[in-house]
Protein backbone atom coordinates (compact mmCIF):
# COMPACT_ATOMS: atom_id res chain seq x y z
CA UNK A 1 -64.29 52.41 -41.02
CA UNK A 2 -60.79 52.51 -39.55
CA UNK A 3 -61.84 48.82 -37.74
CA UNK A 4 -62.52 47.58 -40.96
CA UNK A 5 -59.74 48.64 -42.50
CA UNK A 6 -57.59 47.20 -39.51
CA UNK A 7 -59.55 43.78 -39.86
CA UNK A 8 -58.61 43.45 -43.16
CA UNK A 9 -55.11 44.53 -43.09
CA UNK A 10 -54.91 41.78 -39.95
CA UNK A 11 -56.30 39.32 -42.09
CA UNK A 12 -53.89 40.04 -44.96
CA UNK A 13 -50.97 39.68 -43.30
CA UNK A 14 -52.66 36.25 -41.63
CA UNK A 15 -52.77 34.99 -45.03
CA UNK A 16 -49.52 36.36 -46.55
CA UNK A 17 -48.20 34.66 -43.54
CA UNK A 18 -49.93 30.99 -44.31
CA UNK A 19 -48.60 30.90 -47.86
CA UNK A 20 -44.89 29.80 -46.97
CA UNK A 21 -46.01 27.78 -44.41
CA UNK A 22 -47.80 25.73 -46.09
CA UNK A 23 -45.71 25.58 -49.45
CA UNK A 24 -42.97 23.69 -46.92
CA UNK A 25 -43.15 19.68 -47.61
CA UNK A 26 -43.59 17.13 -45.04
CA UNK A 27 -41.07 13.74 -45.29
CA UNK A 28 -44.11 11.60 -44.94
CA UNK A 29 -45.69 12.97 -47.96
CA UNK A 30 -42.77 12.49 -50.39
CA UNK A 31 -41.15 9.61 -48.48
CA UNK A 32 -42.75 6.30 -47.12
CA UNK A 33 -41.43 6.58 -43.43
CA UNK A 34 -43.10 3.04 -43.00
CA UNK A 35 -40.82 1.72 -44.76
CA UNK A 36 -36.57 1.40 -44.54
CA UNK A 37 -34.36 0.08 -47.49
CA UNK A 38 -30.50 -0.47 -47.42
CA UNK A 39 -28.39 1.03 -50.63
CA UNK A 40 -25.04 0.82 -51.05
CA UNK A 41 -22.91 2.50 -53.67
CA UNK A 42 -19.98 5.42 -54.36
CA UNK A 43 -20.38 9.06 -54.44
CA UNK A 44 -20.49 11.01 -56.75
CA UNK A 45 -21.60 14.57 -55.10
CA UNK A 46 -21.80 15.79 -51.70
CA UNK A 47 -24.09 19.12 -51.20
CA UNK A 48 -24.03 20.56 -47.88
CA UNK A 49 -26.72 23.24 -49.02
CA UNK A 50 -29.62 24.91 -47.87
CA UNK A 51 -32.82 23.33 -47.27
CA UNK A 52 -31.56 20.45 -47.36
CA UNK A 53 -28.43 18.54 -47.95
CA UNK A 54 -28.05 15.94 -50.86
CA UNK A 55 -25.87 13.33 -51.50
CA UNK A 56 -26.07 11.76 -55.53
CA UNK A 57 -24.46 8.32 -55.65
CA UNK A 58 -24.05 5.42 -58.08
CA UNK A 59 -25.28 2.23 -57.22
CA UNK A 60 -24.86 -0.97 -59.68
CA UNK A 61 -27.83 -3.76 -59.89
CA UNK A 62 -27.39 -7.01 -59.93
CA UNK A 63 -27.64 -6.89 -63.91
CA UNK A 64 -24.53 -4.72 -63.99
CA UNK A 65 -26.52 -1.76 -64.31
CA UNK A 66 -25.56 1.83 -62.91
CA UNK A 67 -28.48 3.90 -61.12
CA UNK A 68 -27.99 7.21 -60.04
CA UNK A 69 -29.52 7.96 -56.63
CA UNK A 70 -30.00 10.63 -54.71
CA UNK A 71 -30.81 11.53 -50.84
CA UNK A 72 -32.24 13.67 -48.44
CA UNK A 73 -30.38 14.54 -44.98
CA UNK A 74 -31.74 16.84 -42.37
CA UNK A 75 -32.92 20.54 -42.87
CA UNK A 76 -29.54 22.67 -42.95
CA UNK A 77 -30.13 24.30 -39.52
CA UNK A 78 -29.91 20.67 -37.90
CA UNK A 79 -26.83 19.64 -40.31
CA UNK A 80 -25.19 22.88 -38.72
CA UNK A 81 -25.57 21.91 -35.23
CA UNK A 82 -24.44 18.28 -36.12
CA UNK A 83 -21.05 20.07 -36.93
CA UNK A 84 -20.23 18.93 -33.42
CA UNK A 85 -20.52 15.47 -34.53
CA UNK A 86 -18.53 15.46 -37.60
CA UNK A 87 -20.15 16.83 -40.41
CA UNK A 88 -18.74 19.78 -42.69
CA UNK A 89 -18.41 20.70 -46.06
CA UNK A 90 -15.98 17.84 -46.53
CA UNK A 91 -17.28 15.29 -44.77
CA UNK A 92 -17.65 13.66 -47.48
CA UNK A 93 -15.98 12.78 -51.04
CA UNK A 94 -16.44 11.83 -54.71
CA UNK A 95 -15.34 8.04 -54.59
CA UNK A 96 -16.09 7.69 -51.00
CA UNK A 97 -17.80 3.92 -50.77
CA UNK A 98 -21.38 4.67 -48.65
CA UNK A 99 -24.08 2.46 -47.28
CA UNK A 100 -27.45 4.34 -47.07
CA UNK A 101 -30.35 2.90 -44.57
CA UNK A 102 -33.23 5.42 -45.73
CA UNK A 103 -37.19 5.65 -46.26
CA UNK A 104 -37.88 5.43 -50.06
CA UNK A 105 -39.57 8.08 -52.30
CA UNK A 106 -43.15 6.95 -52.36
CA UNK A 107 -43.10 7.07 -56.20
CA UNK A 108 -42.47 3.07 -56.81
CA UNK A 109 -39.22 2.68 -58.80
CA UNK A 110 -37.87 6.44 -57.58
CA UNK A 111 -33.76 6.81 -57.02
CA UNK A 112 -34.49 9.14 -54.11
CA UNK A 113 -35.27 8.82 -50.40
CA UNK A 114 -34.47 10.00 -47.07
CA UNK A 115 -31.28 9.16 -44.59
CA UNK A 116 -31.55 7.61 -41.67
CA UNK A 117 -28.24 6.24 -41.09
CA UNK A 118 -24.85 6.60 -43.40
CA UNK A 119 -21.99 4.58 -43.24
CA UNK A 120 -19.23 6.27 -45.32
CA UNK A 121 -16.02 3.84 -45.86
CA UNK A 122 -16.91 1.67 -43.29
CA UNK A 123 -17.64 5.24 -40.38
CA UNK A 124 -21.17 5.95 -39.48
CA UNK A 125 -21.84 8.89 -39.82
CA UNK A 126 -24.00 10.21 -37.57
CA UNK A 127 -26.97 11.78 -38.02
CA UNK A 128 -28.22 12.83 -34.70
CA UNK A 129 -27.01 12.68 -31.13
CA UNK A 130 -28.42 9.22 -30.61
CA UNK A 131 -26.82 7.54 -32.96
CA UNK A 132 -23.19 8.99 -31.55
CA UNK A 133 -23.92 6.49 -28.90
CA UNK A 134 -24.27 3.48 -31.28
């Protein structure tokens, strides 16, 4: 009885275990990493927050037309250790002019997607050690 019991207390925990792991998103399933678009526009929010940090920005169409965007950085323990290279809670501003090289949000017509490179007032800001050698 006892191995029983033990069997399905170790299976419980196996499972309890699974749940979170597999509630975590992949990029690839919200985000077409086949594909890379170029935005440019001003910010309007900077959240250095955990999972993930966001930055919301305006960017005007060619019909004059403002669309809010928003988009994805690294998970917050990699921001952290890219405090060497720059980034902090005030990295960067409201009104700060960026240009945004990112995979787009695989729903067609979506203001969202996911940073691979930002250039903030003309400074890239890097991302990951590679691109400090750029």
């Amino acid at each position: 009885m006892k191995i029983v019991q033990a069997g399905i207390l170790a299976g419980s925990l196996l499972l309890a275990a699974a749940v979170p792991a597999m509630a975590h998103h992949g990029t690839s399933v919200t985000y077409d990493t086949s594909k890379t678009i170029v935005v440019e526009g001003t910010v309007t929010e900077w959240a250095f927050t955990f999972p993930h940090s966001q930055i919301y920005f305006d960017v005007t169409g060619a019909d004059g037309k403002v669309a809010h965007w928003g988009t994805e950085l690294a998970p917050s323990p990699t921001m952290m250790r890219n405090l060497k290279l720059g980034w902090g809670r005030d990295s960067i501003k409201p009104g700060d002019k960026l240009k945004l090289t990112c995979n787009p949000h695989r729903v067609v017509g979506a203001t969202a997607c996911l940073s691979k490179e930002i250039v903030i007032n003309g400074k890239l800001m890097p991302l990951n050690e590679t691109q400090t050698k750029q």
